[in-house]
PDB file of N, CA and C in Angstrom:
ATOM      1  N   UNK A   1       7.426-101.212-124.313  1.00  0.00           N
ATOM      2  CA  UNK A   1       8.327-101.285-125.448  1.00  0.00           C
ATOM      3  C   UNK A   1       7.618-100.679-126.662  1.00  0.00           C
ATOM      4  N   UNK A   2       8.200-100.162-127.379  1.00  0.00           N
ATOM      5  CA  UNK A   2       7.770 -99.063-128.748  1.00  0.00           C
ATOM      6  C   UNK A   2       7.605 -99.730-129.997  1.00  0.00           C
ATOM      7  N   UNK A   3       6.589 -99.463-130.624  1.00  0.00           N
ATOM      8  CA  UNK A   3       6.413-100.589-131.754  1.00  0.00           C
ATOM      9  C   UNK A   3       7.655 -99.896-132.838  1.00  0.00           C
ATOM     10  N   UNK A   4       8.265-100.656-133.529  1.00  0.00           N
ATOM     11  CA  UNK A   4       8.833-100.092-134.473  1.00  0.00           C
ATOM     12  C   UNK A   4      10.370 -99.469-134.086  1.00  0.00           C
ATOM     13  N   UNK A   5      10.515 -99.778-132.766  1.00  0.00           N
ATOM     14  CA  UNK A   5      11.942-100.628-132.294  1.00  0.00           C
ATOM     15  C   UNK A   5      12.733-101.733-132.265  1.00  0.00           C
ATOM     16  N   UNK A   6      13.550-101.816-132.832  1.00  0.00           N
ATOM     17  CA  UNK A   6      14.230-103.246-132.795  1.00  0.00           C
ATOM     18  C   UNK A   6      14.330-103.766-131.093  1.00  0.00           C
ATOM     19  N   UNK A   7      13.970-105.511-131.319  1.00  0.00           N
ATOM     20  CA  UNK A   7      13.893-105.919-130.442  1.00  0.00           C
ATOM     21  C   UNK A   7      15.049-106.885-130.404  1.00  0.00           C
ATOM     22  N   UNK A   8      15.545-107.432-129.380  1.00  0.00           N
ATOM     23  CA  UNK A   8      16.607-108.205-129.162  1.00  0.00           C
ATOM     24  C   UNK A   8      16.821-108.995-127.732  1.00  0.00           C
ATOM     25  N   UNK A   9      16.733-110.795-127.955  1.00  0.00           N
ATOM     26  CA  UNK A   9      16.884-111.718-127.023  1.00  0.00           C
ATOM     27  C   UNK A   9      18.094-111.258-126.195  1.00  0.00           C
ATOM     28  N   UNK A  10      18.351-111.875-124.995  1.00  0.00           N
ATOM     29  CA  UNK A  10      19.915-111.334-123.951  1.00  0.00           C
ATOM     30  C   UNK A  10      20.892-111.150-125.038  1.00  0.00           C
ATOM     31  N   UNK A  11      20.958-112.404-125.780  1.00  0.00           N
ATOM     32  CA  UNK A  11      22.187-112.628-126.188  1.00  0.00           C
ATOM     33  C   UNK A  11      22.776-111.886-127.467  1.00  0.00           C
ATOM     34  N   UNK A  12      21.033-110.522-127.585  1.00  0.00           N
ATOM     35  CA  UNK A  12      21.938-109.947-128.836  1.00  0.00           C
ATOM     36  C   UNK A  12      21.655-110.542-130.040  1.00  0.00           C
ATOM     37  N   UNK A  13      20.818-111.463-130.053  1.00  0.00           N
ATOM     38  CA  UNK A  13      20.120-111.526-131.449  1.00  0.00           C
ATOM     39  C   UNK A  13      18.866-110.680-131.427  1.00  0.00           C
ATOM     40  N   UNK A  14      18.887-110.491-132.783  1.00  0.00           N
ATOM     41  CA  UNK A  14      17.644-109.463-133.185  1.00  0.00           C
ATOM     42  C   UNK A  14      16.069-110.208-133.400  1.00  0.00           C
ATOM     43  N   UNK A  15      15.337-110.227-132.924  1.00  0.00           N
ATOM     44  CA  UNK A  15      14.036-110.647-132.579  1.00  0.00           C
ATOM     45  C   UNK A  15      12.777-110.134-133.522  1.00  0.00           C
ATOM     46  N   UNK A  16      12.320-110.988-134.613  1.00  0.00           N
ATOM     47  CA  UNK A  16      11.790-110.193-135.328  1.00  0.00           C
ATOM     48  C   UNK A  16      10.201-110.842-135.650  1.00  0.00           C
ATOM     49  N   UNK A  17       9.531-111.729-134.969  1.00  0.00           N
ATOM     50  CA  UNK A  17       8.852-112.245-134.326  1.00  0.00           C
ATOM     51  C   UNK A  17       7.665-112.213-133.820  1.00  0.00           C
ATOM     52  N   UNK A  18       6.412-112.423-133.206  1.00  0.00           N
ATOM     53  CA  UNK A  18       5.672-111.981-132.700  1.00  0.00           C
ATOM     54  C   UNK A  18       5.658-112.110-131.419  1.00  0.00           C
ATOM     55  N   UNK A  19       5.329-111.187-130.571  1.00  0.00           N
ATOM     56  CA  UNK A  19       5.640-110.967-129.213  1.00  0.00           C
ATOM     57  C   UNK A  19       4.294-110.664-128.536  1.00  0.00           C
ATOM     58  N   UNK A  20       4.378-110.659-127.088  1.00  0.00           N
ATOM     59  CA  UNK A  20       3.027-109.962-126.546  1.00  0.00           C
ATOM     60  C   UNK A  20       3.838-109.233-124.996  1.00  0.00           C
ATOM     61  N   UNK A  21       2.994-108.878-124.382  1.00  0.00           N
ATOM     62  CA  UNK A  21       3.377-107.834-122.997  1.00  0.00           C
ATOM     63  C   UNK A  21       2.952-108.765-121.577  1.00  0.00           C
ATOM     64  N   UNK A  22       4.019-108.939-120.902  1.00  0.00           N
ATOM     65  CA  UNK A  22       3.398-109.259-119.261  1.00  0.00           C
ATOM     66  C   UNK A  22       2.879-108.412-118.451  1.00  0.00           C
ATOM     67  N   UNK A  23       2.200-108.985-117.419  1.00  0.00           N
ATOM     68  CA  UNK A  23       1.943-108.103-116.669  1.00  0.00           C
ATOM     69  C   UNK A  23       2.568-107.085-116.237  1.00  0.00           C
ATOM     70  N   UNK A  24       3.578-107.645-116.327  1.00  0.00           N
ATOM     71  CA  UNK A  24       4.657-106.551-115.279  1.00  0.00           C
ATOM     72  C   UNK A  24       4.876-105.602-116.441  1.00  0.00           C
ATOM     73  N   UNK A  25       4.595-105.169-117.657  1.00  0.00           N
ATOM     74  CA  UNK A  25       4.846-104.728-118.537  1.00  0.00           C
ATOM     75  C   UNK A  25       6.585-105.058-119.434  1.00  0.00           C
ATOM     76  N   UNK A  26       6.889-106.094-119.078  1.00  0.00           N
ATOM     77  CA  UNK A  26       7.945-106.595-119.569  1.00  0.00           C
ATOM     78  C   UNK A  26       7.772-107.308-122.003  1.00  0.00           C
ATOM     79  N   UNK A  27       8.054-107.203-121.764  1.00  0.00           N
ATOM     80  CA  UNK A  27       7.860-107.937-123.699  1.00  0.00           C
ATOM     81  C   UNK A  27       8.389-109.126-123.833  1.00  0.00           C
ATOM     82  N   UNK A  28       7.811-110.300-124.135  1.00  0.00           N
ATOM     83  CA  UNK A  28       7.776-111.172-124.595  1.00  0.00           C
ATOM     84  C   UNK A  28       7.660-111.728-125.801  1.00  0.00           C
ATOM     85  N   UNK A  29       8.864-112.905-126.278  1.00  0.00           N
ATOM     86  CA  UNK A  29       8.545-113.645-127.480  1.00  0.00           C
ATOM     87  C   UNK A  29       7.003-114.527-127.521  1.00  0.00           C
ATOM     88  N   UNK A  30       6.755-114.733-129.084  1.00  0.00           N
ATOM     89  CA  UNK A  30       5.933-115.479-128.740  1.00  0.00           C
ATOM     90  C   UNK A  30       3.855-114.796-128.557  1.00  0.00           C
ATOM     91  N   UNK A  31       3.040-115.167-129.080  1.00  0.00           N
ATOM     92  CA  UNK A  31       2.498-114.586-129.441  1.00  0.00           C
ATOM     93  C   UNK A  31       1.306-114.652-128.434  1.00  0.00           C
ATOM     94  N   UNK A  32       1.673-116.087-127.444  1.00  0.00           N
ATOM     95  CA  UNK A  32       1.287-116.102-126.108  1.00  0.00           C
ATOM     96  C   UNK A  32       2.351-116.633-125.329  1.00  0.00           C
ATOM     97  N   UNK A  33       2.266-116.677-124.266  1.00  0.00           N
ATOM     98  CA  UNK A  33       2.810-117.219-123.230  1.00  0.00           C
ATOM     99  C   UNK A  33       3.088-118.349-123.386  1.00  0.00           C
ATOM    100  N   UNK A  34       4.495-119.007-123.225  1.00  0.00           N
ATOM    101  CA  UNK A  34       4.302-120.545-123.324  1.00  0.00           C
ATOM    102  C   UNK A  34       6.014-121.001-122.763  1.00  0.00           C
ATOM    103  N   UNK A  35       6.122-122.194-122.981  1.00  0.00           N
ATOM    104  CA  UNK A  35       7.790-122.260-122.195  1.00  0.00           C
ATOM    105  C   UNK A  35       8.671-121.736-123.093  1.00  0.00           C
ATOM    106  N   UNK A  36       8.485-121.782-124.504  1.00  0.00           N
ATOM    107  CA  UNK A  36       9.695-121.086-125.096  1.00  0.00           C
ATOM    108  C   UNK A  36       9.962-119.689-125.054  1.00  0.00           C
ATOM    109  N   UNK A  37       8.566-119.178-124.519  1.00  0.00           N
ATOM    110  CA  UNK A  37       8.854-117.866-124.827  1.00  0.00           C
ATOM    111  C   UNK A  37      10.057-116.748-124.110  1.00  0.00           C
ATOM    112  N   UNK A  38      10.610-116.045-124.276  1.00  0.00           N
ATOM    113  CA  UNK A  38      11.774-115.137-123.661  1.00  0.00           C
ATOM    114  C   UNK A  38      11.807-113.831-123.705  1.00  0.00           C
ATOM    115  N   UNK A  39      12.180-113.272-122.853  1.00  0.00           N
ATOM    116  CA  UNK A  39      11.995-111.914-122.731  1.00  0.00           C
ATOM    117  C   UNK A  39      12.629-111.233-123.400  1.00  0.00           C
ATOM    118  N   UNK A  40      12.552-110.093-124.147  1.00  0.00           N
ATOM    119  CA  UNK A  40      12.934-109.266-125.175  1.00  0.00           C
ATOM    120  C   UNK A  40      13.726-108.185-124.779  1.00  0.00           C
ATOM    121  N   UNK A  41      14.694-107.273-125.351  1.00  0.00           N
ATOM    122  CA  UNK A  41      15.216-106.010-124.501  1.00  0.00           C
ATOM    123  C   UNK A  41      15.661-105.123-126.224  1.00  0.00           C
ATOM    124  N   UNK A  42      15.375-103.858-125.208  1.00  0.00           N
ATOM    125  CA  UNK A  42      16.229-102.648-126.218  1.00  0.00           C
ATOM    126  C   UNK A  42      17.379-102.401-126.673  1.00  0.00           C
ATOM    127  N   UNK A  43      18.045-102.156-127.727  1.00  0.00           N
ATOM    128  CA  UNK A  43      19.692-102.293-127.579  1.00  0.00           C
ATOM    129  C   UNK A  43      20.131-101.401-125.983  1.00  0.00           C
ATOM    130  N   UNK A  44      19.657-100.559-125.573  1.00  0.00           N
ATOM    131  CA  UNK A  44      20.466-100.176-124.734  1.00  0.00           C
ATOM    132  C   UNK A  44      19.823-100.902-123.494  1.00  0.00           C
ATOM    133  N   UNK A  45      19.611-101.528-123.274  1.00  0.00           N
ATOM    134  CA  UNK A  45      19.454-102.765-122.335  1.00  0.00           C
ATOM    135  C   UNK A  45      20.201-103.528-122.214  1.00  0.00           C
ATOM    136  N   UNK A  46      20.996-104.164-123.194  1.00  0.00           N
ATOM    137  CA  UNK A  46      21.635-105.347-123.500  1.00  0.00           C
ATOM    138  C   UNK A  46      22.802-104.957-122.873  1.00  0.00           C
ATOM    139  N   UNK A  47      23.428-106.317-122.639  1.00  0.00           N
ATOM    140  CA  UNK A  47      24.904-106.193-121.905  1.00  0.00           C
ATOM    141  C   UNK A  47      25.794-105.650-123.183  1.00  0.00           C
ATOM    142  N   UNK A  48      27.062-105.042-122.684  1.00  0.00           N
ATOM    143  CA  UNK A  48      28.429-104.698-123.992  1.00  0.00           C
ATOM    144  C   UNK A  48      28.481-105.779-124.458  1.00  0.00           C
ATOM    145  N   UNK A  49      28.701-107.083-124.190  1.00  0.00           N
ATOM    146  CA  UNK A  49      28.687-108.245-125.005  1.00  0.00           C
ATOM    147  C   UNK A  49      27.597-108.462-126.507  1.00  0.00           C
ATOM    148  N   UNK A  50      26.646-108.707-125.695  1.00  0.00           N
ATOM    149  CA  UNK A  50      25.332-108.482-126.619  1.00  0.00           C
ATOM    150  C   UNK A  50      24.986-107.000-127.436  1.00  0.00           C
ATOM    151  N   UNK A  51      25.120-106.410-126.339  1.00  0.00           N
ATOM    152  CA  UNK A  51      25.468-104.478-127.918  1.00  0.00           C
ATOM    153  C   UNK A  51      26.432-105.073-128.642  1.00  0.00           C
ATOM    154  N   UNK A  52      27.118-105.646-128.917  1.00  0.00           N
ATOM    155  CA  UNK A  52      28.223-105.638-129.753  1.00  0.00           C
ATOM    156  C   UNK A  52      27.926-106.773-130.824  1.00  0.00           C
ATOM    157  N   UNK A  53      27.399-107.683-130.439  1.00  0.00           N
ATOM    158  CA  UNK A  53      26.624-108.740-131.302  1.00  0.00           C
ATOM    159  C   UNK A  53      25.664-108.409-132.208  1.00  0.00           C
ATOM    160  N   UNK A  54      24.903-107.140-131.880  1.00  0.00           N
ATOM    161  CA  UNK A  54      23.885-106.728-132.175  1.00  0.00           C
ATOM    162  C   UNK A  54      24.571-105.801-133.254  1.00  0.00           C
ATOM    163  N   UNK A  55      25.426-105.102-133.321  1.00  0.00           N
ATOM    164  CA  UNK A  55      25.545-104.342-133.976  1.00  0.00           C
ATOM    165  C   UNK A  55      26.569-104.818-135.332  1.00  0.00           C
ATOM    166  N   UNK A  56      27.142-105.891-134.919  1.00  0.00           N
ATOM    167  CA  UNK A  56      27.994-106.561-136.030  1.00  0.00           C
ATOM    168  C   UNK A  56      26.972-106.949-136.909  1.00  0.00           C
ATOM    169  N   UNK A  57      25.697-107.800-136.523  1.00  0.00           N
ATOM    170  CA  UNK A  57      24.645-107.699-137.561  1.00  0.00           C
ATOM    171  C   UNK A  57      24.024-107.338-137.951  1.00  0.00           C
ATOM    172  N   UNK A  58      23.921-105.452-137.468  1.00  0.00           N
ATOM    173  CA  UNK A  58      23.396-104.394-138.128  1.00  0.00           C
ATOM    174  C   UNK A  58      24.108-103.792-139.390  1.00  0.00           C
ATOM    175  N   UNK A  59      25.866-103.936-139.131  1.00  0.00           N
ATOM    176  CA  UNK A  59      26.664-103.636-139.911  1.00  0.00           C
ATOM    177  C   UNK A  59      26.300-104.274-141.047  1.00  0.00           C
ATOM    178  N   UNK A  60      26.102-105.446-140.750  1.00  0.00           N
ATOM    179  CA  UNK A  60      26.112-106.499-142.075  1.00  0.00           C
ATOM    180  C   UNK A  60      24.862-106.268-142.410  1.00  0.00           C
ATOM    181  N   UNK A  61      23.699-105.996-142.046  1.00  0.00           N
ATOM    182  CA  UNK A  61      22.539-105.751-143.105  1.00  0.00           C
ATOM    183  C   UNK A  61      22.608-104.534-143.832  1.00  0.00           C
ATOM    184  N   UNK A  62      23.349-103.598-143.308  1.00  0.00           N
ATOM    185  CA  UNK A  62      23.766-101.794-144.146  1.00  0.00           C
ATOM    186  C   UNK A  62      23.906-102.422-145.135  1.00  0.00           C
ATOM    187  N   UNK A  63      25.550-103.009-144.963  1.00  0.00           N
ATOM    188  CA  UNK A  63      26.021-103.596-146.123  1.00  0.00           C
ATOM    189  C   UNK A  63      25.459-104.422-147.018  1.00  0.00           C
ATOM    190  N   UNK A  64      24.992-105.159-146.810  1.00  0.00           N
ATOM    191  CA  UNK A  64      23.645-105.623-148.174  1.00  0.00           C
ATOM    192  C   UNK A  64      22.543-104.619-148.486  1.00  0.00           C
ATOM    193  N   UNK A  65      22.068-103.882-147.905  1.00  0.00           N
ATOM    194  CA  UNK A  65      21.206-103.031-148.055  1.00  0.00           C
ATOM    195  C   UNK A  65      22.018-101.984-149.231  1.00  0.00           C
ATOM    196  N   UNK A  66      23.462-102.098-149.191  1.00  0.00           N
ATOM    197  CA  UNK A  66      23.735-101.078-150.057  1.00  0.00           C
ATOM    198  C   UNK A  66      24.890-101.621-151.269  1.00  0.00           C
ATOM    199  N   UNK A  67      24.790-102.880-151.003  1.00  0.00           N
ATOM    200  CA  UNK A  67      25.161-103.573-152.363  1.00  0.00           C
ATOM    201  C   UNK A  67      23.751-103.945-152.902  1.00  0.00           C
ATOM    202  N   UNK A  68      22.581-104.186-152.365  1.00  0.00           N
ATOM    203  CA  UNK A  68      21.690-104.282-153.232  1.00  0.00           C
ATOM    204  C   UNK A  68      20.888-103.300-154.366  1.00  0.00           C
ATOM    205  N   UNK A  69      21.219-102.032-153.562  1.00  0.00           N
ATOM    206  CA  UNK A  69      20.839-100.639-154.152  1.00  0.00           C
ATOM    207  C   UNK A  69      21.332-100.442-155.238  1.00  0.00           C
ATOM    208  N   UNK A  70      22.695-100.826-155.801  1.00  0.00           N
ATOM    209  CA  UNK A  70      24.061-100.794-156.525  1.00  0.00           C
ATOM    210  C   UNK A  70      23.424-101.510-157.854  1.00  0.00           C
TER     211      UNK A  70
END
């Protein structure tokens, strides 16, 4: 996984967090290993459900990003 990619849990929330790498080269929450931790994915990983979650709260940070500019 690419530093300086957005990361995102199944469900399409955005993951902003500290993470580390499995063996298997998979990405993980969490800064070690532990039970909470969960595996991370790329938007184009994510199911249409979750792309779509993901991007309603991309919309919405534009949009503050550009009422704050204002």
């Amino acid at each position: 996984m690419a530093k300086g990619v957005k990361h995102y849990k199944r469900d399409g929330t955005e993951f902003t967090g500290a993470t580390h790498k499995m063996p298997d080269g998979s990405l993980h929450s969490g800064k070690t290993h532990g039970k909470t931790s969960v595996k991370l994915f790329h938007m184009k990983d994510l199911s249409k459900k979750a792309q779509e979650k993901a991007n309603v709260q991309l919309r919405k940070e534009k949009e503050k990003s550009k009422k704050a500019k204002r």
